[in-house]
N, C-alpha and C. Protein backbone atom coordinates (compact mmCIF):
# COMPACT_ATOMS: atom_id res chain seq x y z
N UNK A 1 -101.05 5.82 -16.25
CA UNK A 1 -101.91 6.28 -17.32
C UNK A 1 -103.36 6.24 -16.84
N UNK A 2 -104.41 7.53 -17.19
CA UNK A 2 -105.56 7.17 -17.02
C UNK A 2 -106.37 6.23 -17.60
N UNK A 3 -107.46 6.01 -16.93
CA UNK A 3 -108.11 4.96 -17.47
C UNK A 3 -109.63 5.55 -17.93
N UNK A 4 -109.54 4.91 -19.36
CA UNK A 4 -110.19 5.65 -19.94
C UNK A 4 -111.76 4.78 -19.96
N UNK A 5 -113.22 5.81 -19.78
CA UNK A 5 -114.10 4.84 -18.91
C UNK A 5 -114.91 4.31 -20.74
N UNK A 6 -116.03 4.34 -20.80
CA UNK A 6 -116.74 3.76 -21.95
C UNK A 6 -117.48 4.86 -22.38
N UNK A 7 -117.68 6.36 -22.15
CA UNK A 7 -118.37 6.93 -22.07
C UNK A 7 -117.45 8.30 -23.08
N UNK A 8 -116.20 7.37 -23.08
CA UNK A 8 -114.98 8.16 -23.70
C UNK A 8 -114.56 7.88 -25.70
N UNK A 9 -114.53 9.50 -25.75
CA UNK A 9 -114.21 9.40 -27.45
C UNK A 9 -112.67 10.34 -27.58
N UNK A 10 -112.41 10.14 -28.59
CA UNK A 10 -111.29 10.55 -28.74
C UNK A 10 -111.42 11.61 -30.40
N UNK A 11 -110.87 13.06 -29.91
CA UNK A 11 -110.68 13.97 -31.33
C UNK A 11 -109.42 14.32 -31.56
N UNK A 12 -109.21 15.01 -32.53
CA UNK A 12 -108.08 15.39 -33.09
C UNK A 12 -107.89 16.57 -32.34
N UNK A 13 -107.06 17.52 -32.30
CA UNK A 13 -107.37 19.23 -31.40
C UNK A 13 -107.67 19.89 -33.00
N UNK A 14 -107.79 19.82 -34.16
CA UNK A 14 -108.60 20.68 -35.23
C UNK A 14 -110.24 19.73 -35.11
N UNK A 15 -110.08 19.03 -35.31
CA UNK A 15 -111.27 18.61 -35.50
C UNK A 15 -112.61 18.65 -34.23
N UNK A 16 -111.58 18.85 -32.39
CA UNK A 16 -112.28 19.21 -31.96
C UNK A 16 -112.45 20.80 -31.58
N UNK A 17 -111.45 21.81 -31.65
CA UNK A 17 -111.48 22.72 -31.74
C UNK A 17 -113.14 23.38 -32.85
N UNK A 18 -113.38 22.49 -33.88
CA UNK A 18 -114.69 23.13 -35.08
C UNK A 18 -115.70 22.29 -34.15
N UNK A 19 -115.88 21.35 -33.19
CA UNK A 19 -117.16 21.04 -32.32
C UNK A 19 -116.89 21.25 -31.00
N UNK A 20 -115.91 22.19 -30.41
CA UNK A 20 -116.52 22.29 -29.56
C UNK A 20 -117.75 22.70 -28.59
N UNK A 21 -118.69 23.21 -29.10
CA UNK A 21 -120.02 23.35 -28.87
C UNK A 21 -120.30 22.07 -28.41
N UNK A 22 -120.30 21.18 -29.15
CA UNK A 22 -120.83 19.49 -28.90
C UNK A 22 -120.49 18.80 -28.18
N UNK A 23 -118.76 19.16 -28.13
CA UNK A 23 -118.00 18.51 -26.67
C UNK A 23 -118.55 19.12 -25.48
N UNK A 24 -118.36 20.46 -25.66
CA UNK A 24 -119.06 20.93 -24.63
C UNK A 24 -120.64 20.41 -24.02
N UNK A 25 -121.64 19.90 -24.61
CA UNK A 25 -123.07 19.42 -24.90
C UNK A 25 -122.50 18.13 -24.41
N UNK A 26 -121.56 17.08 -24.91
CA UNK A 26 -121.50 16.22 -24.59
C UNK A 26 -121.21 16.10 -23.18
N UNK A 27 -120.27 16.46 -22.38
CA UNK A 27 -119.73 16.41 -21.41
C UNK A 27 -120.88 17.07 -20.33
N UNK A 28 -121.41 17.97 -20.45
CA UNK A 28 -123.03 18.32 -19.67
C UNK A 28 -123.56 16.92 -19.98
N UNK A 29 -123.61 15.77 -21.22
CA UNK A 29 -124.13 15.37 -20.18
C UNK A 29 -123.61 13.48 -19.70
N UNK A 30 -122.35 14.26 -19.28
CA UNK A 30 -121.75 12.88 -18.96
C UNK A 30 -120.58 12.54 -19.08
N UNK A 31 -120.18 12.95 -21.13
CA UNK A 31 -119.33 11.83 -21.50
C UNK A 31 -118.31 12.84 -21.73
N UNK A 32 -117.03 11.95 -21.92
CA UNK A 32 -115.42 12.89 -22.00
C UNK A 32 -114.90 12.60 -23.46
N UNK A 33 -114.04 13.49 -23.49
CA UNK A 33 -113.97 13.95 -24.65
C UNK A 33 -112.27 13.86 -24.89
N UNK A 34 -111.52 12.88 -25.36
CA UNK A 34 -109.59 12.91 -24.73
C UNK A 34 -109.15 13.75 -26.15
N UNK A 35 -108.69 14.82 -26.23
CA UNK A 35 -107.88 15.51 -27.56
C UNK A 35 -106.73 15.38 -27.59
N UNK A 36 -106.29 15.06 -28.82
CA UNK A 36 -104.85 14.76 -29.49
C UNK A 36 -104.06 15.34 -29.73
N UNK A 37 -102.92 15.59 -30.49
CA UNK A 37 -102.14 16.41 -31.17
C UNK A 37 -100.97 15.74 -31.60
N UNK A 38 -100.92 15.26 -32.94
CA UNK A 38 -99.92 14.65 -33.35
C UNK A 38 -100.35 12.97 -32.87
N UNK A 39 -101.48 12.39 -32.34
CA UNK A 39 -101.57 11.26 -32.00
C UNK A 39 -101.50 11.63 -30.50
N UNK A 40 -101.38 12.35 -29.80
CA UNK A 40 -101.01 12.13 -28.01
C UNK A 40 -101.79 12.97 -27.92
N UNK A 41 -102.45 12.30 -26.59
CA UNK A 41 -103.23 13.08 -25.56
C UNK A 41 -102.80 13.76 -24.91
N UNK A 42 -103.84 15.22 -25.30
CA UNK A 42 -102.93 16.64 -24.56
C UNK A 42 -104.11 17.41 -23.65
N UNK A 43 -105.07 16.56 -23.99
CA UNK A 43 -105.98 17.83 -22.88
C UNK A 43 -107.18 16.63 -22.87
N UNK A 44 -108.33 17.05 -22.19
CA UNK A 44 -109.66 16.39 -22.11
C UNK A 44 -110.83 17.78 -22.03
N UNK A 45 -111.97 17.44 -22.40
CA UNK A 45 -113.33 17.90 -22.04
C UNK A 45 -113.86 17.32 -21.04
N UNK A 46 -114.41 17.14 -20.05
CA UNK A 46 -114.72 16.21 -19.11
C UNK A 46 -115.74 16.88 -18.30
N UNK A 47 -116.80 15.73 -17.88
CA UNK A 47 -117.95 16.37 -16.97
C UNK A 47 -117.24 17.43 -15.78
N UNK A 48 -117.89 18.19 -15.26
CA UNK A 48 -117.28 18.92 -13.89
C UNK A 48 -117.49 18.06 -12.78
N UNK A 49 -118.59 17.15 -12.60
CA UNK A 49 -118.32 16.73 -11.48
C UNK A 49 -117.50 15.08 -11.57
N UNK A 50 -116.75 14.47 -12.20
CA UNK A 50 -115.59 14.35 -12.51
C UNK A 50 -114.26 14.79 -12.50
N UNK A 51 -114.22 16.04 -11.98
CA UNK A 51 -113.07 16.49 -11.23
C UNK A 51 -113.06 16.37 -9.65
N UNK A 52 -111.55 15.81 -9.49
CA UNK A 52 -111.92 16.49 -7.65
C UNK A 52 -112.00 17.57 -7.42
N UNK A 53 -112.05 17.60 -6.05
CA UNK A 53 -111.79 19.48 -5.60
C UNK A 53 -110.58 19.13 -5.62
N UNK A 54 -109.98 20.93 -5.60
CA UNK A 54 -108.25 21.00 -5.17
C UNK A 54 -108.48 20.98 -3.76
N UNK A 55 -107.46 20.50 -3.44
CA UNK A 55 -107.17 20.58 -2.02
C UNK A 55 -106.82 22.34 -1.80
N UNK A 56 -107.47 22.48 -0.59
CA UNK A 56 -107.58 23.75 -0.14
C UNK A 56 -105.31 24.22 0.34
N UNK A 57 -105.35 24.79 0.08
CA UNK A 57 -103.90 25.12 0.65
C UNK A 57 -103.97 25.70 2.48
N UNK A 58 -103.15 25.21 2.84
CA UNK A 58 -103.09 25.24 4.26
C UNK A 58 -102.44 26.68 4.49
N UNK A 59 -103.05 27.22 5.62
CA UNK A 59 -102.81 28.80 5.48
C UNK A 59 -100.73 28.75 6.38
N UNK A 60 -100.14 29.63 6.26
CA UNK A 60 -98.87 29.94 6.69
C UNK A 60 -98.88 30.15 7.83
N UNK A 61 -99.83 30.75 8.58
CA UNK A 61 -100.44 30.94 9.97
C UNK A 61 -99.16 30.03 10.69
N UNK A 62 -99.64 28.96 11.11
CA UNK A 62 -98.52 28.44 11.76
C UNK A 62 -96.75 28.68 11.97
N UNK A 63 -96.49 29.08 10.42
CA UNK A 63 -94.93 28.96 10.60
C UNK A 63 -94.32 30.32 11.05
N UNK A 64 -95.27 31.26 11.40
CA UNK A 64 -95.01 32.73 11.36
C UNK A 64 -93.96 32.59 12.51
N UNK A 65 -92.68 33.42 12.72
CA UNK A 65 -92.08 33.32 13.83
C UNK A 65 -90.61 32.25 13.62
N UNK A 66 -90.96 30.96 12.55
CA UNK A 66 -89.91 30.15 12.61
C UNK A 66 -88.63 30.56 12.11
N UNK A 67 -88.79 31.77 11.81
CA UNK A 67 -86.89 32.06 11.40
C UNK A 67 -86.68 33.13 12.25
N UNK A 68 -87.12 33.54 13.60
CA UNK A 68 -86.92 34.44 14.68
C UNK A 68 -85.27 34.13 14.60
N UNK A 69 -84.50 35.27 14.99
CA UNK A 69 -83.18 35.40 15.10
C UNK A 69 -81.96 34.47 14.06
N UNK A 70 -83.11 34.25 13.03
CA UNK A 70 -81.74 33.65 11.73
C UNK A 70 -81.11 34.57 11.08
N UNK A 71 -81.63 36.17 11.23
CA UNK A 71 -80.79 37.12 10.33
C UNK A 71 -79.93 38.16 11.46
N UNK A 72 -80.66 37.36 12.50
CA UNK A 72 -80.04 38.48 13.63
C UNK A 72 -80.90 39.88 14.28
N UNK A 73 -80.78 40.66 14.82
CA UNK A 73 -81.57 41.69 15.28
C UNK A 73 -82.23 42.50 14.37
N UNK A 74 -81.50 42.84 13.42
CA UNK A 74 -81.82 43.61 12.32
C UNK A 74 -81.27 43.14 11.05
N UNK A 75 -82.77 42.46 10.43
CA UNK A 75 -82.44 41.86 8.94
C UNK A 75 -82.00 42.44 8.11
N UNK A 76 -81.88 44.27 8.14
CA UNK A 76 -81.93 44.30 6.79
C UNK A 76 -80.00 44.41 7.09
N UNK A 77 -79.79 44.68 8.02
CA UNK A 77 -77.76 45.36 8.47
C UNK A 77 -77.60 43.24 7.67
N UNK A 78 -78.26 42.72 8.46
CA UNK A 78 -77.51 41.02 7.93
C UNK A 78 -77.26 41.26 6.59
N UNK A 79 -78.28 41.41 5.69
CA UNK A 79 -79.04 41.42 3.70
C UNK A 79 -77.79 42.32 3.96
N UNK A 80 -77.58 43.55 3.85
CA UNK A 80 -77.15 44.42 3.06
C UNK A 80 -75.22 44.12 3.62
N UNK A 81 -74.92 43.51 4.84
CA UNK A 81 -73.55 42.87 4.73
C UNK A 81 -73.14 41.90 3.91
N UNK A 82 -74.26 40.90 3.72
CA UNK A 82 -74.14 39.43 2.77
C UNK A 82 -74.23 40.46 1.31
N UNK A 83 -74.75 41.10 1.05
CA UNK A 83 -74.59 42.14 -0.27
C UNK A 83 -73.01 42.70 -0.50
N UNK A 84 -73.00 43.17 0.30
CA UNK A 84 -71.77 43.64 0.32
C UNK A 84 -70.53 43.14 0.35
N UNK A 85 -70.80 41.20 0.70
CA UNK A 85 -69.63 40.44 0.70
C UNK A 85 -69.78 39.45 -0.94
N UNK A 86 -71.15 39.96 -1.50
CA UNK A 86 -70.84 39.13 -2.87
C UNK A 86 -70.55 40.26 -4.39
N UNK A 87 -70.47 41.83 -3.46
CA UNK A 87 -70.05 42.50 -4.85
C UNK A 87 -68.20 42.86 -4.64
N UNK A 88 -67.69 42.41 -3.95
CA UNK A 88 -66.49 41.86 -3.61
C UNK A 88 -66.07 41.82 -4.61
C-alpha cells in the first residue's frame, strides 16, 4: 500500500469531480489529492514531479534474426501447411 505523505487529502470522485479546478491548483502546488469511490481509492491528483519517469522501452534491435530457420525456408509454405492441418 502507498504511503500516504502529510500533504495528502482525501475526496469523494463527485465531490472531487465539482473541484477539480482546486485539485488541480492544489497539486501545482505540491499537495495530492487520493479519490474514492464507494470508500476505495481509485485514482490520485498528484504533483508531476512526483511521478517517476517510465522507463524507456528497450528497442527490439537486438533480437532481430532470433527465429532464423524456425519456420523453415519459406514461412509462409510452413503458416499455410500448419493451416491446413488445423481445418482438418
Amino acid at each position: 500500500m502507498a504511503r500516504v505523505n502529510v500533504h495528502t487529502r482525501t475526496k469523494g470522485a463527485e465531490e472531487a469531480r465539482k473541484q477539480l479546478p482546486a485539485l488541480v491548483a492544489a497539486a501545482a502546488e505540491g499537495r495530492t489529492t487520493i479519490i474514492t469511490k464507494h470508500g476505495r481509492a481509485v485514482a490520485a491528483v498528484v504533483p508531476v514531479d512526483s511521478i517517476a519517469p517510465a522507463k524507456q522501452q528497450s528497442p527490439i534491435t537486438p533480437i532481430v534474426g532470433t527465429g532464423k530457420g524456425l519456420w523453415g525456408r519459406d514461412s509462409t509454405q510452413s503458416i499455410a501447411k500448419l493451416r491446413d492441418e488445423w481445418s482438418r
